[in-house]
PDB file of N, CA and C in Angstrom:
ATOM      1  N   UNK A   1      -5.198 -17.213  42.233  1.00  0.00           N
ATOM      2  CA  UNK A   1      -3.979 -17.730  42.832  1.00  0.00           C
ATOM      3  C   UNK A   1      -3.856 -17.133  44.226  1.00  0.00           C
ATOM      4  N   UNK A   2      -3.749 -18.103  45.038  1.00  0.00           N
ATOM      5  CA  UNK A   2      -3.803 -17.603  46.501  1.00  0.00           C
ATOM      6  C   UNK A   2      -1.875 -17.064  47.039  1.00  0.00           C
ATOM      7  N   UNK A   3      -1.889 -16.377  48.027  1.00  0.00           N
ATOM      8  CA  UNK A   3      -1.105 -15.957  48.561  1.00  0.00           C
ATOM      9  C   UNK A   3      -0.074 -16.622  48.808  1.00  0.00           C
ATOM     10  N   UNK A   4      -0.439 -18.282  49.721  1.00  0.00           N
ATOM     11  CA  UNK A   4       0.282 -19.323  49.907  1.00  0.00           C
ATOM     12  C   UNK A   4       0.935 -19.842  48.576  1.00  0.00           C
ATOM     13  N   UNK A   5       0.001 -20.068  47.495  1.00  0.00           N
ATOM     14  CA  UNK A   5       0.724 -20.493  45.972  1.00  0.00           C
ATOM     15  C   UNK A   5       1.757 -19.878  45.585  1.00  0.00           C
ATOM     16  N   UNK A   6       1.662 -18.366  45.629  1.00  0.00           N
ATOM     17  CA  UNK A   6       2.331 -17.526  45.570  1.00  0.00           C
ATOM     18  C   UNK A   6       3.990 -17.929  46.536  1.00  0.00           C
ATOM     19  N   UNK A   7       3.450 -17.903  47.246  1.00  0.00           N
ATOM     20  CA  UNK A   7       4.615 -18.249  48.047  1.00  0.00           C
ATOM     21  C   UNK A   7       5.975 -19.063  47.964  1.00  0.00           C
ATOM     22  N   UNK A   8       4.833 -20.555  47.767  1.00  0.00           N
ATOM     23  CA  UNK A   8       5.370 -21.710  47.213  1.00  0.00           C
ATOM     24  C   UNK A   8       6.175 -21.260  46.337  1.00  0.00           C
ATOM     25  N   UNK A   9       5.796 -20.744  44.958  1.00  0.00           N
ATOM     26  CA  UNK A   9       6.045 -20.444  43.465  1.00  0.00           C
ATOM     27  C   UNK A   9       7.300 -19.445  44.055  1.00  0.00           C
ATOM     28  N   UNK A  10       7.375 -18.499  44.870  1.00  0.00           N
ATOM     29  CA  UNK A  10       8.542 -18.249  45.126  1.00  0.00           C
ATOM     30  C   UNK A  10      10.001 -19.095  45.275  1.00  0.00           C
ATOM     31  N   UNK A  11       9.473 -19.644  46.757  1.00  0.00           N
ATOM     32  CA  UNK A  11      10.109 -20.294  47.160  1.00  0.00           C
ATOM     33  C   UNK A  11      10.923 -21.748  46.383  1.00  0.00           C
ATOM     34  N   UNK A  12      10.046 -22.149  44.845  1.00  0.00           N
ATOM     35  CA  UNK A  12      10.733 -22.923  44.586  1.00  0.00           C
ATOM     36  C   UNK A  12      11.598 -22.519  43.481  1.00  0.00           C
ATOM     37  N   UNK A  13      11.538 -21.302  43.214  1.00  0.00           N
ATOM     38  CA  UNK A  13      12.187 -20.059  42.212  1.00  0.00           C
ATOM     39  C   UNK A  13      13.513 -19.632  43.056  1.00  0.00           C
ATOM     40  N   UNK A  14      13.317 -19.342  44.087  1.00  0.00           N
ATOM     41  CA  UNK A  14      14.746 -19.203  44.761  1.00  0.00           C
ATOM     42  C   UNK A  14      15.660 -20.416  45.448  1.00  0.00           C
ATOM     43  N   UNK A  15      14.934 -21.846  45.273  1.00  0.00           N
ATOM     44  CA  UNK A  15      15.363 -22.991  45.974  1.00  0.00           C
ATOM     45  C   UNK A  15      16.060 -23.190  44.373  1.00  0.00           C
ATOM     46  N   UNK A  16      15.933 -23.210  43.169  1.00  0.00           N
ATOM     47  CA  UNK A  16      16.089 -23.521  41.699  1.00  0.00           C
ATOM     48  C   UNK A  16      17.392 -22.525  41.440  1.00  0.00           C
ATOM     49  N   UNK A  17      17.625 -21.321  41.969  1.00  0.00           N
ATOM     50  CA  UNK A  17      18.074 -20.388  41.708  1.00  0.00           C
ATOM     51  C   UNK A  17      19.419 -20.843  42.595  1.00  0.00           C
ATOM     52  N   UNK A  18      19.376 -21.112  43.602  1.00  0.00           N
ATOM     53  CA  UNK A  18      20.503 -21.903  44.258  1.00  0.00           C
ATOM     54  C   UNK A  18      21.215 -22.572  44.319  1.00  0.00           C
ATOM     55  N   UNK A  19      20.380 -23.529  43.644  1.00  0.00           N
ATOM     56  CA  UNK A  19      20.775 -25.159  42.888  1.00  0.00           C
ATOM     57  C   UNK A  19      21.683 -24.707  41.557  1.00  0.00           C
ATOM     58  N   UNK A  20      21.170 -23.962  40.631  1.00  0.00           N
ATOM     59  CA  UNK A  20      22.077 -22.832  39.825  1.00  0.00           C
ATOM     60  C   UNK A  20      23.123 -22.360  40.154  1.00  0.00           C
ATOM     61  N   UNK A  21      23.001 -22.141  40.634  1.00  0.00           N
ATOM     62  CA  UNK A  21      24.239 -21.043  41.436  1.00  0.00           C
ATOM     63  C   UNK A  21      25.428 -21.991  41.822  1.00  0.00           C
ATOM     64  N   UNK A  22      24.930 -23.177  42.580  1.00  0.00           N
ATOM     65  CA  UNK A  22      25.852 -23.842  43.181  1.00  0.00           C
ATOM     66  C   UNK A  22      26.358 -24.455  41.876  1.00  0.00           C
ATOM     67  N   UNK A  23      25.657 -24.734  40.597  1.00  0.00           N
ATOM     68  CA  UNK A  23      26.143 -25.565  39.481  1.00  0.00           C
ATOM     69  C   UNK A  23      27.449 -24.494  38.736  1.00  0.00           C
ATOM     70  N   UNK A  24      26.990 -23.002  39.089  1.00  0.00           N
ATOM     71  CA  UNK A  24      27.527 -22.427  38.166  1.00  0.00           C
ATOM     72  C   UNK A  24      29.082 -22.458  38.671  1.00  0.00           C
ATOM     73  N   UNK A  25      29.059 -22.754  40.157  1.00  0.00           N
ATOM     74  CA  UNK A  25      30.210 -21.906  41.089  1.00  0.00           C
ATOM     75  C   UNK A  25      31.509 -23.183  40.691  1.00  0.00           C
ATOM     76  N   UNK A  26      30.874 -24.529  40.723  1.00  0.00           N
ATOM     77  CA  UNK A  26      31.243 -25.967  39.987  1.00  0.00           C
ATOM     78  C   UNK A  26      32.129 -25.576  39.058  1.00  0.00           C
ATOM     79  N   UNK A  27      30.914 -24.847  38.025  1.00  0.00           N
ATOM     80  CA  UNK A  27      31.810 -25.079  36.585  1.00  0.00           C
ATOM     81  C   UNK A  27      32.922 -24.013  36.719  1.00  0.00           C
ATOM     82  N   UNK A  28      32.764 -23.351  37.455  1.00  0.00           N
ATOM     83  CA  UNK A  28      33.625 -22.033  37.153  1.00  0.00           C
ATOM     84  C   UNK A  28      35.456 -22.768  38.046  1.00  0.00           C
ATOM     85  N   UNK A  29      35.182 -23.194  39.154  1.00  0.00           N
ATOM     86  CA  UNK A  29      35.758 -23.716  39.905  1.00  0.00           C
ATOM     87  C   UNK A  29      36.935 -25.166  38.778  1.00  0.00           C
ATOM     88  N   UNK A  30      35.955 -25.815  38.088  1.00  0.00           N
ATOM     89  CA  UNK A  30      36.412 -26.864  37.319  1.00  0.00           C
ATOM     90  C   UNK A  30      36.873 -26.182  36.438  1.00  0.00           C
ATOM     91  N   UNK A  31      37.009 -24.490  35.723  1.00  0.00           N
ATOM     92  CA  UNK A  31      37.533 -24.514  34.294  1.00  0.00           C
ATOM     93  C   UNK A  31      38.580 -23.831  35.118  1.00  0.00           C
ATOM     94  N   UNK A  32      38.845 -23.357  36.519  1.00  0.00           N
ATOM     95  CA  UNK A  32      39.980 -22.375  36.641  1.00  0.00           C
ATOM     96  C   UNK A  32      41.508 -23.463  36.578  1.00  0.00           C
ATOM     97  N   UNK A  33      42.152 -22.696  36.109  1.00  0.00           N
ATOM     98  CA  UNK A  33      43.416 -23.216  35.416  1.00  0.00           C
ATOM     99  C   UNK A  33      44.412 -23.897  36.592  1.00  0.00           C
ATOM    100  N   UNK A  34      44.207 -22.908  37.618  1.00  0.00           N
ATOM    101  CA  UNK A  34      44.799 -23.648  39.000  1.00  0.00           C
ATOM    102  C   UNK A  34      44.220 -25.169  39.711  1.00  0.00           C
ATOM    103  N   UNK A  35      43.055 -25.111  39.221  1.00  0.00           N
ATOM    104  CA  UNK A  35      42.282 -26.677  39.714  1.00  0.00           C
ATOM    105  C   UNK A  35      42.711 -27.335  38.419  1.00  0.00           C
ATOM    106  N   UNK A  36      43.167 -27.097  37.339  1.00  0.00           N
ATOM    107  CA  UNK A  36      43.217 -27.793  35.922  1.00  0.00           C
ATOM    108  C   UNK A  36      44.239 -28.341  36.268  1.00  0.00           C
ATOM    109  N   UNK A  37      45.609 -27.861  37.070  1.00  0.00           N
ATOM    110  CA  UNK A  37      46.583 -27.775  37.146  1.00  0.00           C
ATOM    111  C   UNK A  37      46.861 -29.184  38.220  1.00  0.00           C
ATOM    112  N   UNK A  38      45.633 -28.937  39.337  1.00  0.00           N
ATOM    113  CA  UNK A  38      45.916 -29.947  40.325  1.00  0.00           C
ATOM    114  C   UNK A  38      45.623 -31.014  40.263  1.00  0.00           C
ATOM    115  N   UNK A  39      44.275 -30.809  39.180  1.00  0.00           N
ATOM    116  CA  UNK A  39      43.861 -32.772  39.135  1.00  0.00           C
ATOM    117  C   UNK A  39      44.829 -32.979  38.298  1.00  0.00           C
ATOM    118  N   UNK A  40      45.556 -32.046  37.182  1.00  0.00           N
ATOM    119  CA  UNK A  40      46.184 -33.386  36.806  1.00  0.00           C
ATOM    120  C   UNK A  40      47.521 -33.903  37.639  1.00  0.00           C
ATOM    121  N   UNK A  41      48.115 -32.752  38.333  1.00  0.00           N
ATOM    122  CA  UNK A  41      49.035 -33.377  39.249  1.00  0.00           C
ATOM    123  C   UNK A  41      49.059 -34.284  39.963  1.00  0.00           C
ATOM    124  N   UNK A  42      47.689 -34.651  40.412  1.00  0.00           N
ATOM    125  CA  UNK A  42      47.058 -35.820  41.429  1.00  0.00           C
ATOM    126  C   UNK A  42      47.082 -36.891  39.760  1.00  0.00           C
ATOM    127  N   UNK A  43      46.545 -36.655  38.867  1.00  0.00           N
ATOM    128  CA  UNK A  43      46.780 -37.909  38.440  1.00  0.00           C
ATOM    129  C   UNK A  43      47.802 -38.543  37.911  1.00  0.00           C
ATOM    130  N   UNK A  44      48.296 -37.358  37.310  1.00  0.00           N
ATOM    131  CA  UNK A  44      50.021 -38.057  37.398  1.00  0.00           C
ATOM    132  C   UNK A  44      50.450 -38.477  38.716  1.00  0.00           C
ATOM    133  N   UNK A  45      50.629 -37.753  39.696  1.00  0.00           N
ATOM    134  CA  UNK A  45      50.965 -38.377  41.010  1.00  0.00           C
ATOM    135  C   UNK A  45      50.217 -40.352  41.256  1.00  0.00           C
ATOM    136  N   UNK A  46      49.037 -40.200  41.098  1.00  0.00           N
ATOM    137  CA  UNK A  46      48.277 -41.339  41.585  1.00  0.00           C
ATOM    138  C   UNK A  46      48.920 -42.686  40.428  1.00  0.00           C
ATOM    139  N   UNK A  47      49.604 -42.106  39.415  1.00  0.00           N
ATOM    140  CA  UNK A  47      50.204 -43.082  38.558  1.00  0.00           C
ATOM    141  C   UNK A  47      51.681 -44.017  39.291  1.00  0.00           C
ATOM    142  N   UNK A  48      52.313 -43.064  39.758  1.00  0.00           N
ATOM    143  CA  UNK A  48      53.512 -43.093  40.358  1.00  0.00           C
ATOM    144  C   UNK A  48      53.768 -43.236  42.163  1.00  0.00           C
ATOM    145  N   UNK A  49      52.051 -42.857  42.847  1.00  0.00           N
ATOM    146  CA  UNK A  49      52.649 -43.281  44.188  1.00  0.00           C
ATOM    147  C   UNK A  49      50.980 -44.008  44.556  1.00  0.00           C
ATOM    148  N   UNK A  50      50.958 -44.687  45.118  1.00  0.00           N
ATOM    149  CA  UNK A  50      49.540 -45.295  45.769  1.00  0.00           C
ATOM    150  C   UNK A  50      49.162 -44.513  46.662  1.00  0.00           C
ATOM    151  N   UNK A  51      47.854 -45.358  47.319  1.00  0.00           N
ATOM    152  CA  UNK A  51      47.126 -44.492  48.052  1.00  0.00           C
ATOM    153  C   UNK A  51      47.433 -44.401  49.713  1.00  0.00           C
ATOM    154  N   UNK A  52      48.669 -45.181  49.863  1.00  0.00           N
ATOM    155  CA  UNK A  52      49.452 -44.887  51.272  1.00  0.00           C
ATOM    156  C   UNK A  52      50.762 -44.393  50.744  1.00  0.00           C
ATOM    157  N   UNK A  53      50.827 -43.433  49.806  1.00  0.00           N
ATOM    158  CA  UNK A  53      51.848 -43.158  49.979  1.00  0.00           C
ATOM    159  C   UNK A  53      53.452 -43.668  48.970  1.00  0.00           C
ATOM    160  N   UNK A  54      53.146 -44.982  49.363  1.00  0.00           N
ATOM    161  CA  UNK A  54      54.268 -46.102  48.575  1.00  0.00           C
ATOM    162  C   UNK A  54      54.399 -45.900  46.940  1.00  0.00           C
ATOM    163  N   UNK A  55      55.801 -45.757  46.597  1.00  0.00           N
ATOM    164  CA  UNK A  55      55.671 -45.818  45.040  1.00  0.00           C
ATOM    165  C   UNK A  55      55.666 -46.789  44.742  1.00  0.00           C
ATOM    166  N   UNK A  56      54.947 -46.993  42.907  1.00  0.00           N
ATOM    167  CA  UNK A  56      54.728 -47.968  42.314  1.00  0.00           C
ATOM    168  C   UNK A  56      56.149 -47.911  41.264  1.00  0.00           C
ATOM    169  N   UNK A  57      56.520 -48.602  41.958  1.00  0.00           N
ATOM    170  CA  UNK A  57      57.502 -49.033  41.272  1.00  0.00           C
ATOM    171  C   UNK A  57      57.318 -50.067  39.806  1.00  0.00           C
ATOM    172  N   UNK A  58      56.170 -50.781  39.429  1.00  0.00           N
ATOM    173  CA  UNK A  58      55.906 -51.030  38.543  1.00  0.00           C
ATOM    174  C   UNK A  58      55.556 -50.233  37.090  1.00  0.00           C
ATOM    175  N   UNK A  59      55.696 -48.958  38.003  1.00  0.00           N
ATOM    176  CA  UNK A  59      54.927 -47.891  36.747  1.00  0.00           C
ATOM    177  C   UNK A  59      56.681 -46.918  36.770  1.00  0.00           C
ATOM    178  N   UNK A  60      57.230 -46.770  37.813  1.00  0.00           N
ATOM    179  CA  UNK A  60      58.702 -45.857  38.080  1.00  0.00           C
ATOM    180  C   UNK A  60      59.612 -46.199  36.971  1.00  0.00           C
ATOM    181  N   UNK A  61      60.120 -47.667  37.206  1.00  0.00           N
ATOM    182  CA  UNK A  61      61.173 -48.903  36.555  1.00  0.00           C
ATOM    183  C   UNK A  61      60.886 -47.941  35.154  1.00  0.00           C
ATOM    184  N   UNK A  62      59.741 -48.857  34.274  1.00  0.00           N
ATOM    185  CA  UNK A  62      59.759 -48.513  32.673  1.00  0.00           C
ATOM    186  C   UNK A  62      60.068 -47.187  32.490  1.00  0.00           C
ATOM    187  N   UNK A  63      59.267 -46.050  33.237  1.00  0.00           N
ATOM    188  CA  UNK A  63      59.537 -44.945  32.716  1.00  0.00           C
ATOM    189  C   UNK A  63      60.923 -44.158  32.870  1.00  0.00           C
ATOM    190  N   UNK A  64      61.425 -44.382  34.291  1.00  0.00           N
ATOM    191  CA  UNK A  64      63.084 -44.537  34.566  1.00  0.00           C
ATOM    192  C   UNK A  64      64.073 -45.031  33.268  1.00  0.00           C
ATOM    193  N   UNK A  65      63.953 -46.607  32.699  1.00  0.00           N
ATOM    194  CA  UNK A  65      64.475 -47.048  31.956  1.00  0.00           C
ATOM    195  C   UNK A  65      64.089 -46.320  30.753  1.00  0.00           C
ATOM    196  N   UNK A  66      62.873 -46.120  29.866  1.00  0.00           N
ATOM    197  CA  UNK A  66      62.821 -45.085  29.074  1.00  0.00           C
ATOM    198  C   UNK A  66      63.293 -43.935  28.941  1.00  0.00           C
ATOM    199  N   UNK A  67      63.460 -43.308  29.922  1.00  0.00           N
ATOM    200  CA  UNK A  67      63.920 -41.963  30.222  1.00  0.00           C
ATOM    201  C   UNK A  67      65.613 -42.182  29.829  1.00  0.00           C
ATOM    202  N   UNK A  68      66.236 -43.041  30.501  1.00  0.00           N
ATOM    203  CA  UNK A  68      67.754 -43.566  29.933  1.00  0.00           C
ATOM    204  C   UNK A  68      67.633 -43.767  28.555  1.00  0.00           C
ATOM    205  N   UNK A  69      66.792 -44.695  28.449  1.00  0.00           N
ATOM    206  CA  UNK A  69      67.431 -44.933  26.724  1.00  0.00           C
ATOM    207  C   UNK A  69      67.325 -43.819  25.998  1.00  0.00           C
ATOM    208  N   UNK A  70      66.265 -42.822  25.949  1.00  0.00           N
ATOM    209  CA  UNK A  70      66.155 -41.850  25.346  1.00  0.00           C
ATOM    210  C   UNK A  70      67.610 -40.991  24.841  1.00  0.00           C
ATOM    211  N   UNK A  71      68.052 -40.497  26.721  1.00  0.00           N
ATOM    212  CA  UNK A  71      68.992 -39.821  26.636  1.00  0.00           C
ATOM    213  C   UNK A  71      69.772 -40.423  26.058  1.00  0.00           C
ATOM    214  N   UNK A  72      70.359 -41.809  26.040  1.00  0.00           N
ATOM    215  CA  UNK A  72      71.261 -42.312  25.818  1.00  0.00           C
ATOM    216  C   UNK A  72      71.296 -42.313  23.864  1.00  0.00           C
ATOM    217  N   UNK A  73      70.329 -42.085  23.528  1.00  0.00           N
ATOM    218  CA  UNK A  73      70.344 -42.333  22.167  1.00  0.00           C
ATOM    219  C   UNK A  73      70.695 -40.852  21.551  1.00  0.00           C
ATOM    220  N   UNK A  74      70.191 -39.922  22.239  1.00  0.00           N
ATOM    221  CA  UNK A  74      70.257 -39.072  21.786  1.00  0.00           C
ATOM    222  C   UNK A  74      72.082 -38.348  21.898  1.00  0.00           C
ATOM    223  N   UNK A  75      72.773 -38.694  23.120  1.00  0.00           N
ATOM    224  CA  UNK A  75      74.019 -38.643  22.880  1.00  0.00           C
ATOM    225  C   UNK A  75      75.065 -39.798  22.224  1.00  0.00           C
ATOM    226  N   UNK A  76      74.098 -40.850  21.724  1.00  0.00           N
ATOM    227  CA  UNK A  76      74.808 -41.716  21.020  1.00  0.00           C
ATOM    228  C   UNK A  76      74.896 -40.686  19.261  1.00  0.00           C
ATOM    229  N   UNK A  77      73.637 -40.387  19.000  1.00  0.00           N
ATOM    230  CA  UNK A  77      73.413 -39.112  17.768  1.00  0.00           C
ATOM    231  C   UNK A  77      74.207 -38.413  17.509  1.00  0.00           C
ATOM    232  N   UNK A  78      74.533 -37.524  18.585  1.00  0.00           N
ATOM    233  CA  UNK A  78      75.459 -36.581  18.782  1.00  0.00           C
ATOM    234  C   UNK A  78      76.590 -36.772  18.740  1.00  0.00           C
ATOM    235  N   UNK A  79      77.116 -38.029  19.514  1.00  0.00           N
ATOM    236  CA  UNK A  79      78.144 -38.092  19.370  1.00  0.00           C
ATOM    237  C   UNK A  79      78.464 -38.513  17.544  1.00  0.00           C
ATOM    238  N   UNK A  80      78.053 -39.152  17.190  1.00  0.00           N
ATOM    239  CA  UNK A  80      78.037 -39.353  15.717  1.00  0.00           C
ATOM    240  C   UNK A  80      77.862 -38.587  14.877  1.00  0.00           C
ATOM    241  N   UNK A  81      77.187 -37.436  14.576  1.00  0.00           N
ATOM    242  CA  UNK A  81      76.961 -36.240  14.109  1.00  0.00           C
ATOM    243  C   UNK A  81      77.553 -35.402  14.239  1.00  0.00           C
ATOM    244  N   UNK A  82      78.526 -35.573  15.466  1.00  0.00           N
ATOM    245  CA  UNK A  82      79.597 -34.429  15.794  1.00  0.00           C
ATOM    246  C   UNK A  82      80.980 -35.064  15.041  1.00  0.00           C
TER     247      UNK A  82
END
């Protein structure tokens, strides 16, 4: 095995080792709880506003109106239970 082989065989041991590294820095990056935190904020967000900005009001309305009836049932309960 010549010197140059040698070399190579390094070089593609520390080019591999990098490529690693960068995979590991990924995963570590993707499990921290603060990035866990943001995609999902972006995807809840991306539910509720588009990509200039504008809300979708097609997705706001139902969950708005759900959100009422809820409450509303639940002090309709109450009031009856009380």
């Amino acid at each position: 095995m010549s010197r140059s082989d040698i070399d190579a065989d390094v070089d593609e041991i520390e080019a591999a080792l990098e490529r690693l590294a960068g995979s590991v820095d990924l995963l570590v990056d993707r499990a921290r709880p603060t990035s866990i935190a943001r995609r999902g904020l972006a995807r809840v967000k991306g539910r509720f506003v588009d990509e200039l900005g504008q809300p979708r009001y097609e997705t706001i309305v139902p969950v708005a109106v759900g959100t009422v009836a809820v409450v509303a049932t639940i002090i309709g309960i109450r009031r009856l239970v009380s």
